[in-house]
N, C-alpha and C. Protein backbone atom coordinates (compact mmCIF):
# COMPACT_ATOMS: atom_id res chain seq x y z
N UNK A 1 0.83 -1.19 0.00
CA UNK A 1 0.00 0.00 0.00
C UNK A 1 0.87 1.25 0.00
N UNK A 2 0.49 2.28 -0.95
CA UNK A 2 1.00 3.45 -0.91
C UNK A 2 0.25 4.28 -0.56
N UNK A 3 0.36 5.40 -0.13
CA UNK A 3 -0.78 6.68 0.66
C UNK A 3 -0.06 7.83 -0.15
N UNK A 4 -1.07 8.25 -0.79
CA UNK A 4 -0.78 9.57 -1.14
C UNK A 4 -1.58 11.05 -0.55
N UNK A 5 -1.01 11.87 0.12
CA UNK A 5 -2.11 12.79 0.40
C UNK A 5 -1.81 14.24 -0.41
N UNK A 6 -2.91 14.64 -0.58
CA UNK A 6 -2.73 16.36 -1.41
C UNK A 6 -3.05 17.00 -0.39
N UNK A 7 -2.21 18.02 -0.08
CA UNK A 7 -2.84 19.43 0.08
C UNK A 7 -2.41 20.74 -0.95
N UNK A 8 -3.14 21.96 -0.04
CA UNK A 8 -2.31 23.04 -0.59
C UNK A 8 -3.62 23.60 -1.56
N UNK A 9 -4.82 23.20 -1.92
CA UNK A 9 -5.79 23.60 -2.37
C UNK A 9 -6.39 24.38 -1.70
N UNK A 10 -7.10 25.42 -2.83
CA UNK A 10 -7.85 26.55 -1.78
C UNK A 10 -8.45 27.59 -2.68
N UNK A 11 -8.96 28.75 -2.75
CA UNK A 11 -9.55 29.62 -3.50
C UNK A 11 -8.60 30.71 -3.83
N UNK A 12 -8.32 30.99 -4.83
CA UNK A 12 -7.62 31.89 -5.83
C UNK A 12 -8.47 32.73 -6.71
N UNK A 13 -7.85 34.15 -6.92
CA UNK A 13 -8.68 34.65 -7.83
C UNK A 13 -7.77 34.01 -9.02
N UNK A 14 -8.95 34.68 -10.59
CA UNK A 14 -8.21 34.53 -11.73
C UNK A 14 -6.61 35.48 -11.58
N UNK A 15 -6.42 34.77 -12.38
CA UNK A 15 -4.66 35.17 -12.74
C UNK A 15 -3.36 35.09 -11.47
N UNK A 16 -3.99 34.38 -10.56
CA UNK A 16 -3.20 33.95 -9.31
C UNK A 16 -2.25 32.68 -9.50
N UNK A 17 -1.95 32.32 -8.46
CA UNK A 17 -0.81 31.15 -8.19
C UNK A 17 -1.44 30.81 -7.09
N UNK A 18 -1.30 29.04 -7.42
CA UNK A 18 -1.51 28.08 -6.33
C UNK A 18 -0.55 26.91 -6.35
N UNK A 19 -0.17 26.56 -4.89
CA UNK A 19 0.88 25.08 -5.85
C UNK A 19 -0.16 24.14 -4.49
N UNK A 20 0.00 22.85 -5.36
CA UNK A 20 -0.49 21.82 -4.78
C UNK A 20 0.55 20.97 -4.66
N UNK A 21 0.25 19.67 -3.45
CA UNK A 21 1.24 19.53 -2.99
C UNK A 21 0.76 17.55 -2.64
N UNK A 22 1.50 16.94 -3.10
CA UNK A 22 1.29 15.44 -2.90
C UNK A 22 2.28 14.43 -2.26
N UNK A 23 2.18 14.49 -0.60
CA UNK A 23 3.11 13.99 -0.08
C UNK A 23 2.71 12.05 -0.05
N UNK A 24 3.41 11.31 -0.37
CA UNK A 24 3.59 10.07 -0.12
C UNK A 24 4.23 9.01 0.16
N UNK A 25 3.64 8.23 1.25
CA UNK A 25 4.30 7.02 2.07
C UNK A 25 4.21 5.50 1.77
N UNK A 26 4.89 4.60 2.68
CA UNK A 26 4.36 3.51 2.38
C UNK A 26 5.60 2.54 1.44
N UNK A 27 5.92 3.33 0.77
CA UNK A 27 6.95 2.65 -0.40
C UNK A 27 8.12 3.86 -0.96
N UNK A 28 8.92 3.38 -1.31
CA UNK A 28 9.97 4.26 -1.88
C UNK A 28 9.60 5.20 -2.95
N UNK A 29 9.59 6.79 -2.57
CA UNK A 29 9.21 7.37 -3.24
C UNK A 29 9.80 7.56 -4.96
N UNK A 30 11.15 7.14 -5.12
CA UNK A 30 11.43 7.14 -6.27
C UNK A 30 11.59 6.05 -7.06
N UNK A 31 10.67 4.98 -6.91
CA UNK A 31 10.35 3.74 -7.23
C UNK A 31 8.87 3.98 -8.35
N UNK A 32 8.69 5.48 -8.49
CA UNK A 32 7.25 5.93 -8.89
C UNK A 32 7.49 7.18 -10.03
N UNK A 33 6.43 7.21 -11.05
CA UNK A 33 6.59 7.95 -11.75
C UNK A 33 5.12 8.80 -11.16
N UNK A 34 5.06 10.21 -11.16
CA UNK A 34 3.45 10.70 -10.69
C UNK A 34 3.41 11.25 -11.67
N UNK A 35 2.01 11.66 -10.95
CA UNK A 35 0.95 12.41 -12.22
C UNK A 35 0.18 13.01 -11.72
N UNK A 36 -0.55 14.32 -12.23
CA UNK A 36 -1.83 15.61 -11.44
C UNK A 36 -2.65 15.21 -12.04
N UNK A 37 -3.90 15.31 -12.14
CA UNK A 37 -4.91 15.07 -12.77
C UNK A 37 -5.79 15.73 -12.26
N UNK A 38 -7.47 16.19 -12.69
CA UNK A 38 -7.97 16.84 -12.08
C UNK A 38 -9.50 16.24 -13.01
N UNK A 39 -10.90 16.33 -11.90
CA UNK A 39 -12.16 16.81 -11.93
C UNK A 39 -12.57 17.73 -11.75
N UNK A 40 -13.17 18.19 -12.41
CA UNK A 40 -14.26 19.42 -12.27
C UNK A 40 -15.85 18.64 -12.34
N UNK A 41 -16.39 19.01 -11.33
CA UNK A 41 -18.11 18.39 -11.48
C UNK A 41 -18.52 18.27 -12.55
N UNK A 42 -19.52 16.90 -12.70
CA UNK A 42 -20.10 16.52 -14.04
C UNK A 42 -18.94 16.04 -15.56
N UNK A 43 -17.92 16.16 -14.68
CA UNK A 43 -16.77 16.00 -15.95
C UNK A 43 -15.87 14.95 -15.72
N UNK A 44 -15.22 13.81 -16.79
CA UNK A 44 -14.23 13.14 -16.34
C UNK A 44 -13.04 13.39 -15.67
N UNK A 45 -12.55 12.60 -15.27
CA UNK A 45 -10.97 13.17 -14.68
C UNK A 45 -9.89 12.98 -16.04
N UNK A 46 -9.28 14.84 -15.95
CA UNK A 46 -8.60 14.37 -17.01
C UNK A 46 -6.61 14.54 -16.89
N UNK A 47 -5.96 14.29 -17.28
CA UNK A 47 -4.76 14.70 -17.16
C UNK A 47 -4.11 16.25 -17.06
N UNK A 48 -3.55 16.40 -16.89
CA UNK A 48 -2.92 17.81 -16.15
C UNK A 48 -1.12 17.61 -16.27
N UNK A 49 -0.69 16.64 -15.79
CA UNK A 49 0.63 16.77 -15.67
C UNK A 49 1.49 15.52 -15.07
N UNK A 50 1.84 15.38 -15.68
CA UNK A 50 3.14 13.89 -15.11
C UNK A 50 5.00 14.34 -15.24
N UNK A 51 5.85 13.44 -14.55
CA UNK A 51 7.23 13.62 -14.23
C UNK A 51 7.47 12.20 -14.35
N UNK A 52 8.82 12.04 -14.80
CA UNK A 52 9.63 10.44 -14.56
C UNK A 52 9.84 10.21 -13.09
N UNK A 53 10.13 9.00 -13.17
CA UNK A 53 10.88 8.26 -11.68
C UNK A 53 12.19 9.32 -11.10
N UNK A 54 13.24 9.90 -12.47
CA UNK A 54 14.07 10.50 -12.09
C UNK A 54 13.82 12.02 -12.22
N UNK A 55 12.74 12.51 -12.21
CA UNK A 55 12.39 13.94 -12.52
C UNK A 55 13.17 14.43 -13.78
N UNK A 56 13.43 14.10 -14.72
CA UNK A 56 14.09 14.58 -15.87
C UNK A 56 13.35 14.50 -17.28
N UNK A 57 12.17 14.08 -17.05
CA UNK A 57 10.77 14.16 -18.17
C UNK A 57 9.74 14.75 -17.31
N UNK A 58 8.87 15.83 -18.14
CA UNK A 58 7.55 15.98 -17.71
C UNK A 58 7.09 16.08 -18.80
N UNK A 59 5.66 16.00 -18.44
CA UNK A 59 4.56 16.33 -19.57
C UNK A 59 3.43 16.91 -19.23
N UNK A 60 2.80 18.00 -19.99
CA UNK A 60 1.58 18.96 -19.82
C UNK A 60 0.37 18.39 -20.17
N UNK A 61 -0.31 18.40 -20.23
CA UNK A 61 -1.49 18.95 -21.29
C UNK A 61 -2.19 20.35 -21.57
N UNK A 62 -2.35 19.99 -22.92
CA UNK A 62 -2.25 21.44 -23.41
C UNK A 62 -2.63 22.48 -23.11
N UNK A 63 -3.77 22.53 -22.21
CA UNK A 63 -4.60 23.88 -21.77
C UNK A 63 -3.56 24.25 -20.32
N UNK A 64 -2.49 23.22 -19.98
CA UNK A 64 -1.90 24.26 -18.84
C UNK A 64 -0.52 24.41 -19.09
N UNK A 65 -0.04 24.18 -20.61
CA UNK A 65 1.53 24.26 -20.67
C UNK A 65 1.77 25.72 -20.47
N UNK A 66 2.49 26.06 -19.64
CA UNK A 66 3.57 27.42 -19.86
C UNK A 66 3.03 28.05 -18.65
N UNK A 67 1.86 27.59 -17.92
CA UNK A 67 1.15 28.26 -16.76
C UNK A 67 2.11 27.10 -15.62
N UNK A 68 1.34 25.98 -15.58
CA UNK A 68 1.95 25.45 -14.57
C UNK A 68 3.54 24.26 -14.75
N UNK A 69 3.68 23.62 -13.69
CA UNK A 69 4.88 22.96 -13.48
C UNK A 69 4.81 22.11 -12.94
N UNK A 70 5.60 20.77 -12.77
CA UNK A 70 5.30 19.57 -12.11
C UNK A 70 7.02 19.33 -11.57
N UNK A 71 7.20 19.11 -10.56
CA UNK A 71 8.46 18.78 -9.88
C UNK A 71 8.05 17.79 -8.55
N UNK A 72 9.27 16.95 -8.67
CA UNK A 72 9.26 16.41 -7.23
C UNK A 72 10.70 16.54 -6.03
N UNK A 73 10.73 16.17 -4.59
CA UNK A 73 11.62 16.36 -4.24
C UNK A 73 11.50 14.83 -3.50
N UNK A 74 12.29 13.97 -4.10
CA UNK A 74 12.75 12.42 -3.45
C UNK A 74 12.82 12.53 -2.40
N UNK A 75 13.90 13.33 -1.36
CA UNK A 75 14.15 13.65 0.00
C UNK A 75 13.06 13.56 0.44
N UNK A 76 12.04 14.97 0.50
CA UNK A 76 10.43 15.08 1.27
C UNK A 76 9.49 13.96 0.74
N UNK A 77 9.80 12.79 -0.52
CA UNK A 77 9.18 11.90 -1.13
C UNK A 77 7.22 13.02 -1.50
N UNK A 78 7.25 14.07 -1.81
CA UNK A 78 6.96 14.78 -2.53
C UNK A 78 6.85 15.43 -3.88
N UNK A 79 6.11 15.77 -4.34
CA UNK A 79 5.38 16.07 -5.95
C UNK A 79 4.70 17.50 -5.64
N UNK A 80 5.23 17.78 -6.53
CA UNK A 80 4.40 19.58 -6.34
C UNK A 80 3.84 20.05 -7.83
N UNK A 81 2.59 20.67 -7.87
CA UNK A 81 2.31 21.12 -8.81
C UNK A 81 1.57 22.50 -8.83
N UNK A 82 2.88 23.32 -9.35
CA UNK A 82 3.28 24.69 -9.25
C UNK A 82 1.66 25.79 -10.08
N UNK A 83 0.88 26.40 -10.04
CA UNK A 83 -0.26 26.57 -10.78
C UNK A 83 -0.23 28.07 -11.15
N UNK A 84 0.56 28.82 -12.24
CA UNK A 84 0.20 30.02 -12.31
C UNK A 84 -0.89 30.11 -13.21
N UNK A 85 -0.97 31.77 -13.35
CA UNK A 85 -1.76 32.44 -14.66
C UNK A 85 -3.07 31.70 -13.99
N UNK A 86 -4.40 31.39 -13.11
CA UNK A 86 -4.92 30.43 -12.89
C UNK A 86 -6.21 30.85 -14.06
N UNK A 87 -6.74 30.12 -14.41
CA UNK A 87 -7.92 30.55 -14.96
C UNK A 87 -9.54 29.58 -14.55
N UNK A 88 -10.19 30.52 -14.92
CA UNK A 88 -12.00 29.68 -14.23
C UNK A 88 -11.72 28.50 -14.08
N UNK A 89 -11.75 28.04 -15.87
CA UNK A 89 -11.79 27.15 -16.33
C UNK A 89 -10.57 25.31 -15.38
N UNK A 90 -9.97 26.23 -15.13
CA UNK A 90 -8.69 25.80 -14.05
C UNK A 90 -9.20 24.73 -12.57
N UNK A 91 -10.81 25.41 -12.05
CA UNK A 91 -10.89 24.95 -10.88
C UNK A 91 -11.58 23.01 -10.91
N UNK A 92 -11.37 22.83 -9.90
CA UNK A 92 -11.30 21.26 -10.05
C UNK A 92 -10.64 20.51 -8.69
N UNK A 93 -10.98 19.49 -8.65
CA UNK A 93 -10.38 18.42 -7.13
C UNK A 93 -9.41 17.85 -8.66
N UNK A 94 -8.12 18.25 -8.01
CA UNK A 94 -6.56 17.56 -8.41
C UNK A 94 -6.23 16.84 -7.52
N UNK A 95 -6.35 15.67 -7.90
CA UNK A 95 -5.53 14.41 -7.60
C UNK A 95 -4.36 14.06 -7.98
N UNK A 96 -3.54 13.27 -6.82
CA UNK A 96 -2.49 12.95 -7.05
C UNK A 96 -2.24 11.47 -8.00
N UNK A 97 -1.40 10.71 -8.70
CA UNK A 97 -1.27 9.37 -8.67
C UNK A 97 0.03 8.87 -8.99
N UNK A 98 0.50 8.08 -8.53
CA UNK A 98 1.79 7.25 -8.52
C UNK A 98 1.64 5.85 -9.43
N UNK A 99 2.83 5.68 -10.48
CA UNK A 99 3.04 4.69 -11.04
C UNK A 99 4.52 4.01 -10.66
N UNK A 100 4.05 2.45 -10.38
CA UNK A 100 4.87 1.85 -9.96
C UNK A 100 6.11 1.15 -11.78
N UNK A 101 6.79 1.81 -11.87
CA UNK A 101 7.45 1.39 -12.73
C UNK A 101 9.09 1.49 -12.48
N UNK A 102 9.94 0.72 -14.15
CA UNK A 102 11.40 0.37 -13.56
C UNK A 102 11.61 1.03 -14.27
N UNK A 103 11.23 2.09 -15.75
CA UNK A 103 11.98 3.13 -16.43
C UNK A 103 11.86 4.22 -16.08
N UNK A 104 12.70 4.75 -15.77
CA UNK A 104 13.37 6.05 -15.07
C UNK A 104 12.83 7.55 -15.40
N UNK A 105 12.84 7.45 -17.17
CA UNK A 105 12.91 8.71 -18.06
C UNK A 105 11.54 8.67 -18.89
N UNK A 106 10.56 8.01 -18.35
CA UNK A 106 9.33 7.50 -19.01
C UNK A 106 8.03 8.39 -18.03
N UNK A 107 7.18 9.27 -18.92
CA UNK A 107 5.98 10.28 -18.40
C UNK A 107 5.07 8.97 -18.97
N UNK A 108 3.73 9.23 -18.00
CA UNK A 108 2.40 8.57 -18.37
C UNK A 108 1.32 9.52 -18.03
N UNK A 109 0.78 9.37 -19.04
CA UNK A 109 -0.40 10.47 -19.00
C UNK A 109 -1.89 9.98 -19.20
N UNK A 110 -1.85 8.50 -19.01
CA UNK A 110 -3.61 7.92 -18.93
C UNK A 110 -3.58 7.27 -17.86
N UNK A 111 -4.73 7.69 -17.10
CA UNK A 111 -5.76 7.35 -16.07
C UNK A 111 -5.48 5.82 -16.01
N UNK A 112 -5.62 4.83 -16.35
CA UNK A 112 -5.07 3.59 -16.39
C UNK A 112 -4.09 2.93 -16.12
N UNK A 113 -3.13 4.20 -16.49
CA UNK A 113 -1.66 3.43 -16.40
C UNK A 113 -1.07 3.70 -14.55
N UNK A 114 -2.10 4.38 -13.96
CA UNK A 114 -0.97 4.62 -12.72
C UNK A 114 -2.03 3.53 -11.24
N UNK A 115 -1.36 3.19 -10.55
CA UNK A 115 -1.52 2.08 -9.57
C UNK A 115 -1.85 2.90 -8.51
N UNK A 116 -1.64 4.37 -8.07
CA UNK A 116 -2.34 4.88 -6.71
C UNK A 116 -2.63 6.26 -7.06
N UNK A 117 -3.82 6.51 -6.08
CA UNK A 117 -4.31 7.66 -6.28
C UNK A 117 -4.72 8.25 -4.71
N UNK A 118 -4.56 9.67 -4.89
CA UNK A 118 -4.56 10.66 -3.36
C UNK A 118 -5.88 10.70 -3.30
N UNK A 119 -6.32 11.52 -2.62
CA UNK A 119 -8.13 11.52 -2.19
C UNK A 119 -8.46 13.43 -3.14
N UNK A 120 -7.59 14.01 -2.99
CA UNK A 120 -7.64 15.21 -3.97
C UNK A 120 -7.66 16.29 -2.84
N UNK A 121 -7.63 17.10 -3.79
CA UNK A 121 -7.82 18.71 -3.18
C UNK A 121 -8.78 19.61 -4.16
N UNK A 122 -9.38 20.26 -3.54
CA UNK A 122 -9.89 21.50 -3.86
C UNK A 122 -8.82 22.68 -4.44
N UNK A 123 -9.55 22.88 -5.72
CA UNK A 123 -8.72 24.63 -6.29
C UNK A 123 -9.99 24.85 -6.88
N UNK A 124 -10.36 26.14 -6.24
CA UNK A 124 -11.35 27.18 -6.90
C UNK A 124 -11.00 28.27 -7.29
N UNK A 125 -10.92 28.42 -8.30
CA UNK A 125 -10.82 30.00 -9.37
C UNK A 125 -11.97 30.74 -9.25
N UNK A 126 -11.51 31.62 -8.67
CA UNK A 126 -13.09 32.96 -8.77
C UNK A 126 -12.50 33.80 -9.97
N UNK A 127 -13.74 34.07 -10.58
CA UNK A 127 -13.57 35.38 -11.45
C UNK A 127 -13.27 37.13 -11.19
C-alpha cells in the first residue's frame, strides 16, 4: 500500500498562483513515476501533468503548458504542482497518482496506467 495525500488547495482569484502539494508514504518514493490530474463536477478526470521516476521528463497537457509545473523532491518523497496564470476554467479536485514502474525517463499520461491515487484537493478559481 502506498498513501498519497494532497494538500495546498484553496480559493484563488483569476490570474493567481496556487501550488499543490502530494506527499507520499508507504513505499519508496522514487520507485514511482506521478501524475496531477484533475475533476471538475459533471466531468471526467482528465490529465494535467506527469514527471519520470528520475524527474528529468515531464509532460503537460495542453490547456496548462507554460502556466503550470510539475516537480518532485525524493528527500520530502513529494510532488508539487506549481499553478500560475490560474484561470475559471482551471478549478477542479486535483488528484495525485503514482506509477509503480522500472523506467526512469518514461511520463504517463492515462488514467489507467498509474496504480495509486490521493483523495484530492480542492482549487477554486473565482472570477
Amino acid at each position: 500500500q502506498v498513501q498519497l495525500v494532497e494538500s495546498g488547495g484553496g480559493l484563488v482569484q483569476a490570474g493567481g498562483s496556487l501550488r499543490v502539494s502530494c506527499a507520499a508514504s508507504g513505499r519508496t518514493f522514487s520507485s514511482f513515476a506521478m501524475g496531477w490530474f484533475r475533476q471538475a463536477p459533471g466531468k471526467d478526470r482528465t490529465f494535467v501533468a506527469s514527471i519520470s521516476r528520475n524527474g528529468g521528463n515531464t509532460n503537460y497537457a495542453d490547456s496548462v503548458k507554460g502556466r503550470f509545473t510539475i516537480s518532485r523532491d525524493d528527500t520530502e518523497n513529494t510532488v508539487y504542482l506549481q499553478m500560475n496564470s490560474l484561470k475559471p476554467e482551471d478549478a477542479a479536485v486535483y488528484y495525485c497518482a503514482a506509477k509503480d514502474t522500472l523506467w526512469s525517463s518514461t511520463t504517463y499520461n492515462r488514467l489507467n496506467e498509474y496504480d495509486y491515487w490521493g483523495q484530492g484537493t480542492q482549487v477554486t478559481v473565482s472570477s
